[in-house]
Protein backbone atom coordinates (compact mmCIF):
# COMPACT_ATOMS: atom_id res chain seq x y z
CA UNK A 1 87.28 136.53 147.68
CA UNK A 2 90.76 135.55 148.58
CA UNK A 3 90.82 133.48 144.58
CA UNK A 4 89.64 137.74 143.47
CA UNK A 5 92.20 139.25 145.52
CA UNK A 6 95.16 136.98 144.87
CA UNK A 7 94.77 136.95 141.06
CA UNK A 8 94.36 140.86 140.96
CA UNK A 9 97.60 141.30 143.32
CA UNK A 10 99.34 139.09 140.75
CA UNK A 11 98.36 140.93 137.67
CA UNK A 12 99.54 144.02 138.79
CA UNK A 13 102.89 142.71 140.11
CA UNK A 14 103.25 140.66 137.14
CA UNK A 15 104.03 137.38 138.74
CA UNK A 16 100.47 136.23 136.64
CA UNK A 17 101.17 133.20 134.77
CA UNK A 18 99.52 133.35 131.49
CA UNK A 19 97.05 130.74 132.31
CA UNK A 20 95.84 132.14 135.39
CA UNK A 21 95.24 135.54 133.56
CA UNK A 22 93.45 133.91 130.80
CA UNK A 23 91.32 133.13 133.65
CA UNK A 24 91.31 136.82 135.05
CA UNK A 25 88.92 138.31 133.17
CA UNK A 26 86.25 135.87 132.32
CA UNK A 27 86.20 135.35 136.32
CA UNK A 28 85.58 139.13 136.71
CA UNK A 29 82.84 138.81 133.81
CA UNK A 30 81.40 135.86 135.76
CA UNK A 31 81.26 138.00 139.14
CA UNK A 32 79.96 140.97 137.13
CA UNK A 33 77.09 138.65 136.12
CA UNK A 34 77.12 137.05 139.14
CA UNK A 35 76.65 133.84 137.19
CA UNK A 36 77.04 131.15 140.01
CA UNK A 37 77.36 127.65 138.09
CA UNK A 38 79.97 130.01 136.29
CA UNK A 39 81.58 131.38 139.38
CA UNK A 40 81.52 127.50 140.72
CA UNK A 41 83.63 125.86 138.08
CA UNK A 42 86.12 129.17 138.56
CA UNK A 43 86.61 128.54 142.16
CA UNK A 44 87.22 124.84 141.35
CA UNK A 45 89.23 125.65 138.81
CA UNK A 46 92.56 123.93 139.22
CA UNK A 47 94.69 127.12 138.24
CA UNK A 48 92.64 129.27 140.22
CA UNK A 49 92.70 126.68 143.45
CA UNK A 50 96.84 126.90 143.48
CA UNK A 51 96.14 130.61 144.53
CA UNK A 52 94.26 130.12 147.61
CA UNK A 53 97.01 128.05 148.74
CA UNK A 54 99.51 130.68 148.41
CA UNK A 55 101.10 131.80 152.14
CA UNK A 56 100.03 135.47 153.59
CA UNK A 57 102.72 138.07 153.20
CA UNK A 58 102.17 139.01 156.43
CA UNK A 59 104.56 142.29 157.67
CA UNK A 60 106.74 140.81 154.58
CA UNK A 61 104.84 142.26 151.54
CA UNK A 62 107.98 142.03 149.19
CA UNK A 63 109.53 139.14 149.98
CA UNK A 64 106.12 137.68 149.46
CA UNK A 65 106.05 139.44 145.80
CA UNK A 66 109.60 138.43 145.13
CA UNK A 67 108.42 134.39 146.48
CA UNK A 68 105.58 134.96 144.07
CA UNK A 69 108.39 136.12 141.04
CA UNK A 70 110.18 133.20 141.41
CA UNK A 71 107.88 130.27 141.60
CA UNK A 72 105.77 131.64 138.53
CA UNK A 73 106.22 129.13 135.74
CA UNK A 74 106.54 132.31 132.93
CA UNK A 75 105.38 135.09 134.57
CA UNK A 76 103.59 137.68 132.84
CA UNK A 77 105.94 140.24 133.82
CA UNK A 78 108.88 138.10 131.72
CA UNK A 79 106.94 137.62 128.46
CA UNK A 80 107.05 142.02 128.30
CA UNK A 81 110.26 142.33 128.50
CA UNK A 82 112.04 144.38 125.91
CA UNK A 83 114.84 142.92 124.66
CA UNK A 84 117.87 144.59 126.44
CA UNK A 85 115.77 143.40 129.64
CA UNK A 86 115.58 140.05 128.77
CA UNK A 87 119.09 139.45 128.83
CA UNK A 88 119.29 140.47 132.05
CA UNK A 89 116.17 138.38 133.96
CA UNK A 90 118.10 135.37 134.97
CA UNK A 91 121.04 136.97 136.99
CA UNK A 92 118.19 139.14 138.53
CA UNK A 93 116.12 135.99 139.21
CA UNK A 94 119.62 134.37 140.72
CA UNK A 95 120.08 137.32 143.05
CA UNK A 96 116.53 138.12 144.09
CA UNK A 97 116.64 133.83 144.89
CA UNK A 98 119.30 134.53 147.16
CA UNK A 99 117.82 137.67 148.48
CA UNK A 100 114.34 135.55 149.33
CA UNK A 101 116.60 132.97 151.44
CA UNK A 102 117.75 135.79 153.22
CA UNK A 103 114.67 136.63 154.96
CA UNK A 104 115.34 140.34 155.11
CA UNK A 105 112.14 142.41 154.06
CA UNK A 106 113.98 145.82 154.52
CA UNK A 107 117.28 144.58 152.05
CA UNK A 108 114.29 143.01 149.28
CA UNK A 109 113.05 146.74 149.85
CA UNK A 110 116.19 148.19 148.64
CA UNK A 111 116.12 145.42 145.84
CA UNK A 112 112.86 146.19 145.04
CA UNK A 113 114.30 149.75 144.59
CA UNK A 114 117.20 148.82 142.25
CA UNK A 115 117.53 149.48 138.65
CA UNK A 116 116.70 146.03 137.03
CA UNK A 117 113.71 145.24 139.01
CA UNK A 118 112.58 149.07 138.40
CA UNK A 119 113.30 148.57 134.55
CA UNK A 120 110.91 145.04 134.84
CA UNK A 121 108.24 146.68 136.52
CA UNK A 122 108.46 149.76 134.28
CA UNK A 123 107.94 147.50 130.68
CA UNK A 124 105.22 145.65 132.02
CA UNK A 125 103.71 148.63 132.97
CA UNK A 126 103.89 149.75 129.48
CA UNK A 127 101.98 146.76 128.66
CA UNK A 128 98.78 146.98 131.39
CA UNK A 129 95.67 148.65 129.65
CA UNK A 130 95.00 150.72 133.06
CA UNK A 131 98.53 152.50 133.02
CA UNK A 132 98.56 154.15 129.45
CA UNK A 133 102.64 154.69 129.87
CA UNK A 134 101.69 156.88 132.87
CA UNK A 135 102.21 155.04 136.52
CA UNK A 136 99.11 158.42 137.81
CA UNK A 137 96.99 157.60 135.11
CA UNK A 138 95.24 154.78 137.28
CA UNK A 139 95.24 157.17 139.88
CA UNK A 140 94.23 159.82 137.62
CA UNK A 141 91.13 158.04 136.51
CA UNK A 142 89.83 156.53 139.49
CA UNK A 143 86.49 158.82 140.60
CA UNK A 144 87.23 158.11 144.58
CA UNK A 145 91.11 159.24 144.75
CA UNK A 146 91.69 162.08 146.60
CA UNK A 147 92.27 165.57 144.74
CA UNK A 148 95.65 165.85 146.07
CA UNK A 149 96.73 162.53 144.69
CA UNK A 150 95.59 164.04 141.25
């Protein structure tokens, strides 16, 4: 579960690397199935292995995302960029570095927060099936939220 968990977590932060979300979904297909010499050669996949190994947030949840951003080789959340955006990922990448070294969960908050990171988030968004250009819709469309949340 942790492999299911870690992969979905990443794909909605964005800090997915290509390979391991070419991997997402047939591993979700496989599960579906529940196709076990399938679901065998996932969990010893060596892509897939790498995420298991990956340290628990803890009470740290976005310094752990941020950690996550930066040792992605091509995150996801890069290749969506729009143009404007992309000019600005490596001095975002330089300060959110020197944010991580900090240590301090509450300042990443207010990074978190900030315009560029906001703007990152926002044009990945755009590209994720479940979002439709509307951060609700998943919300929206899932039968057990709450009325209120609708």
């Amino acid at each position: 579960m942790r492999i299911v968990t870690e992969i979905q977590r990443m794909y909605y932060e964005g800090t997915i690397t290509q390979a391991e979300e070419d991997l997402r979904e047939p591993l979700f297909q496989a599960l579906g199935a529940i196709d076990e010499p399938l679901i065998e050669s996932f969990l010893n996949h060596q892509t897939l292995v790498q995420l298991i190994s990956i340290p628990d947030d803890g009470e740290t949840p976005t310094l752990g995302q941020a950690r996550r951003l930066l040792q992605a080789q091509g995150p996801v959340i890069r290749a969506k960029l729009t143009e404007e955006n992309t000019a600005k990922w490596d001095k975002f990448t330089k300060d959110l570095a020197a944010l991580v070294k900090s240590g301090d969960e509450e300042i990443m908050t207010q990074f978190f927060k900030s315009h560029p990171w906001n703007c990152f988030r926002a044009d990945y968004a755009k590209s994720l099936a479940t979002v439709k250009q509307d951060r609700m819709y998943t919300i929206k469309a899932t039968p057990h939220a709450p009325k209120s949340y609708a």
